[in-house]
Protein backbone atom coordinates (compact mmCIF):
# COMPACT_ATOMS: atom_id res chain seq x y z
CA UNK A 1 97.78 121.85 93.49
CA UNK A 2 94.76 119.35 93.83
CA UNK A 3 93.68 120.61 90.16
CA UNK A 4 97.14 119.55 89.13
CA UNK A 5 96.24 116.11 91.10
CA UNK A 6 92.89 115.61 89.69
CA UNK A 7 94.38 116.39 85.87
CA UNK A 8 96.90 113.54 86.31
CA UNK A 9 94.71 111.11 87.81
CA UNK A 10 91.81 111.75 85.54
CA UNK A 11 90.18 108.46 84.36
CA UNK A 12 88.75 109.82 81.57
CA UNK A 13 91.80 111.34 80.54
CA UNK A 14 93.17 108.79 77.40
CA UNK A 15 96.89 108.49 76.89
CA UNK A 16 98.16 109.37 73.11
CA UNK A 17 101.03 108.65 73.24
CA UNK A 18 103.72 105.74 73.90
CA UNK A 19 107.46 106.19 75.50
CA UNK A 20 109.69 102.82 74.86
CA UNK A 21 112.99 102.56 77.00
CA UNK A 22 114.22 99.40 75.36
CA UNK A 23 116.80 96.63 76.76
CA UNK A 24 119.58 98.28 76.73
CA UNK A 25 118.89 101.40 77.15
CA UNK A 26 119.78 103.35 80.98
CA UNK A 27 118.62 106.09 82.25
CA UNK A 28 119.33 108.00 85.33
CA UNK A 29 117.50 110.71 86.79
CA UNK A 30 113.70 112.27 86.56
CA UNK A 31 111.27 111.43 83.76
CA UNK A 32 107.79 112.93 83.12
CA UNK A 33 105.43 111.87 80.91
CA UNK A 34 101.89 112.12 79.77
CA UNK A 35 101.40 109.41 78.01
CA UNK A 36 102.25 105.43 78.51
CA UNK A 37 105.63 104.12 78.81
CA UNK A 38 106.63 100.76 78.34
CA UNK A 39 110.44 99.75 80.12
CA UNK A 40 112.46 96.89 78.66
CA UNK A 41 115.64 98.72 79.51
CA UNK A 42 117.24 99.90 83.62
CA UNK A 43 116.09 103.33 84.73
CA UNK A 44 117.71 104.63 87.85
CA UNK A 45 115.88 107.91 89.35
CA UNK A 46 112.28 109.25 89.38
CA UNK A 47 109.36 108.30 86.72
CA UNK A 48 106.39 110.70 86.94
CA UNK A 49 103.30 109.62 84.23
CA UNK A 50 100.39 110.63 83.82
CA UNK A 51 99.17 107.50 82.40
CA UNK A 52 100.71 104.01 82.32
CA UNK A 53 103.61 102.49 83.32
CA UNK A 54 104.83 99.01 82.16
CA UNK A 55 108.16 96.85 82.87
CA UNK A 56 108.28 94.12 80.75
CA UNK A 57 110.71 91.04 81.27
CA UNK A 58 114.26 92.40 81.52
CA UNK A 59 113.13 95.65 82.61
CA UNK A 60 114.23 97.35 85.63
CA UNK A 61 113.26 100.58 87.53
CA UNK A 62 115.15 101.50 91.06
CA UNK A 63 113.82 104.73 92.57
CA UNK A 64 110.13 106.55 92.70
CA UNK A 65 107.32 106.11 90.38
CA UNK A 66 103.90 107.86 90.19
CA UNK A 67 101.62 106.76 87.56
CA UNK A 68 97.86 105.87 87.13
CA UNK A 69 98.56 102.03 86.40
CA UNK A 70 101.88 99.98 86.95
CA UNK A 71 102.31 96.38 85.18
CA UNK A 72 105.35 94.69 86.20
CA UNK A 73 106.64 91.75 84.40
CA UNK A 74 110.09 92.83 85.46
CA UNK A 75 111.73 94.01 88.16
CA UNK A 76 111.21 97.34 90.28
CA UNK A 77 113.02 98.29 93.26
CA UNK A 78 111.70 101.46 95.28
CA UNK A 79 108.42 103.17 96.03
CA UNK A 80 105.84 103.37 93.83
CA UNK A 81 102.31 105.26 94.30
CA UNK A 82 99.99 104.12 91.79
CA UNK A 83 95.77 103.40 91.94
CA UNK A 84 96.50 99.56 90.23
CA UNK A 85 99.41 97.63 90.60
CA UNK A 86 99.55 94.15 88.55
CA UNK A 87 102.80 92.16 89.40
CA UNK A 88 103.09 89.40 86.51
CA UNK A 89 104.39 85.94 86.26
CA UNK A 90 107.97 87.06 85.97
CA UNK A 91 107.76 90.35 88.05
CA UNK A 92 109.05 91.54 91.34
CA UNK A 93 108.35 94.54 93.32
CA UNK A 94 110.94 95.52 96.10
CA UNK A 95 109.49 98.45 98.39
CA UNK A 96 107.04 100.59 99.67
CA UNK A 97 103.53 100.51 97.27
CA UNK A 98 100.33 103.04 98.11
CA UNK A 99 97.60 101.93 95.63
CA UNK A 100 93.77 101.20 95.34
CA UNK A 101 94.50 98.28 94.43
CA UNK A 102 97.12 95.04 93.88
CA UNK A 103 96.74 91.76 92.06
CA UNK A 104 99.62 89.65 92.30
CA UNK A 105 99.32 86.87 89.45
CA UNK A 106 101.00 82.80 90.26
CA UNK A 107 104.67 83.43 90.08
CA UNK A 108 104.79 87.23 91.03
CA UNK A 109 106.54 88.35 93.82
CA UNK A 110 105.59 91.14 96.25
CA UNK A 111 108.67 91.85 98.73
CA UNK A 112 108.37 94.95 101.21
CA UNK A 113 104.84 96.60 102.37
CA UNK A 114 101.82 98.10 101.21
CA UNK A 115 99.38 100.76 102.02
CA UNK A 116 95.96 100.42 100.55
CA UNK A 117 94.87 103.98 99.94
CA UNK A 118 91.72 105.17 98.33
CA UNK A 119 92.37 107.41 95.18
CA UNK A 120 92.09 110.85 97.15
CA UNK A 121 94.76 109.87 99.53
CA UNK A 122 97.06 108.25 96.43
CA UNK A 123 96.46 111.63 94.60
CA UNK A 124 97.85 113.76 97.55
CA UNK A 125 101.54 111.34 97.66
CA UNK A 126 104.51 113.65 96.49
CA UNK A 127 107.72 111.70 95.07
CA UNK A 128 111.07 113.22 95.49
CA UNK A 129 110.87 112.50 99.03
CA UNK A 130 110.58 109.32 101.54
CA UNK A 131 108.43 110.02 104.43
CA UNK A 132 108.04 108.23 107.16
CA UNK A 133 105.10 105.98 107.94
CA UNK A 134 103.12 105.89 110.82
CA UNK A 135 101.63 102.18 110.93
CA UNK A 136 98.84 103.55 113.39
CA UNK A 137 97.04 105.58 111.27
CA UNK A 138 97.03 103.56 108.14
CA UNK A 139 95.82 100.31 106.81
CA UNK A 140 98.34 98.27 105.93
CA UNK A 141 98.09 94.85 103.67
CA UNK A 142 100.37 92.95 102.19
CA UNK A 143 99.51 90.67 98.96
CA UNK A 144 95.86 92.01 99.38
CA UNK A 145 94.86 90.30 96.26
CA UNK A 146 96.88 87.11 95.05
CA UNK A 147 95.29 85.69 91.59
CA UNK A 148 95.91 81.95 90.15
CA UNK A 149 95.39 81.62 86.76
């Protein structure tokens, strides 16, 4: 299992490919990908990438998400493991986040909690399920990095 962690973690692994979901579009249930995927349109259900994930204005995700990077410039409503999370002008995230790390740019909203993980730890997370968390034994930050620009 931790080979299948490493593998879609891997920073040196490049993403060639490009899945587009545009406005529009729905989706409901469990999506995995290798490569990025950019979101303009409403998924409903689990996303599982290897690489990027992006949610551009008008885009909306409710459920899990595992990726290596999430961008949101839209709107996601769940739990989401991830090492970077960028929350744009226009985005909001809604729910439980493990990540390496957050930057939350003027505008952005961050609504729920966070647990700052280091990439061993993020690697280990399973979707499909929501465990519960024991506050005691993990660090917990919210809006751990909040950039101005």
């Amino acid at each position: 299992m931790m080979t299948f962690i490493k593998k879609l973690f891997s920073p040196t692994q490049k993403s060639t490919s490009l899945s587009f979901i545009s406005r529009g579009t729905k989706l409901t249930g469990n999506i995995e990908l290798t490569g990025d995927i950019l979101i303009g349109g409403d998924i409903q259900g689990q996303l599982l990438s290897q690489a990027n994930v992006s949610i551009e204005q008008g885009g909306t995700i409710h459920g899990e998400v595992k990726c290596q990077e999430c961008i949101v410039d839209g709107y996601f409503k769940g739990r989401l493991i991830c090492e970077r999370l960028v929350i744009q002008r226009n985005g909001v995230v809604n729910g439980e986040v493990a990540s390496t790390s957050m930057q939350i740019l003027e505008g952005g909203q961050f609504i729920g909690m966070r647990i700052k993980e280091d990439a061993p730890t993020i690697y280990s997370h399973a979707i499909g399920h929501t465990p519960a968390i024991d506050s005691r034994n993990l660090p917990l930050t919210q809006n751990d990095v909040i950039e101005s620009r």
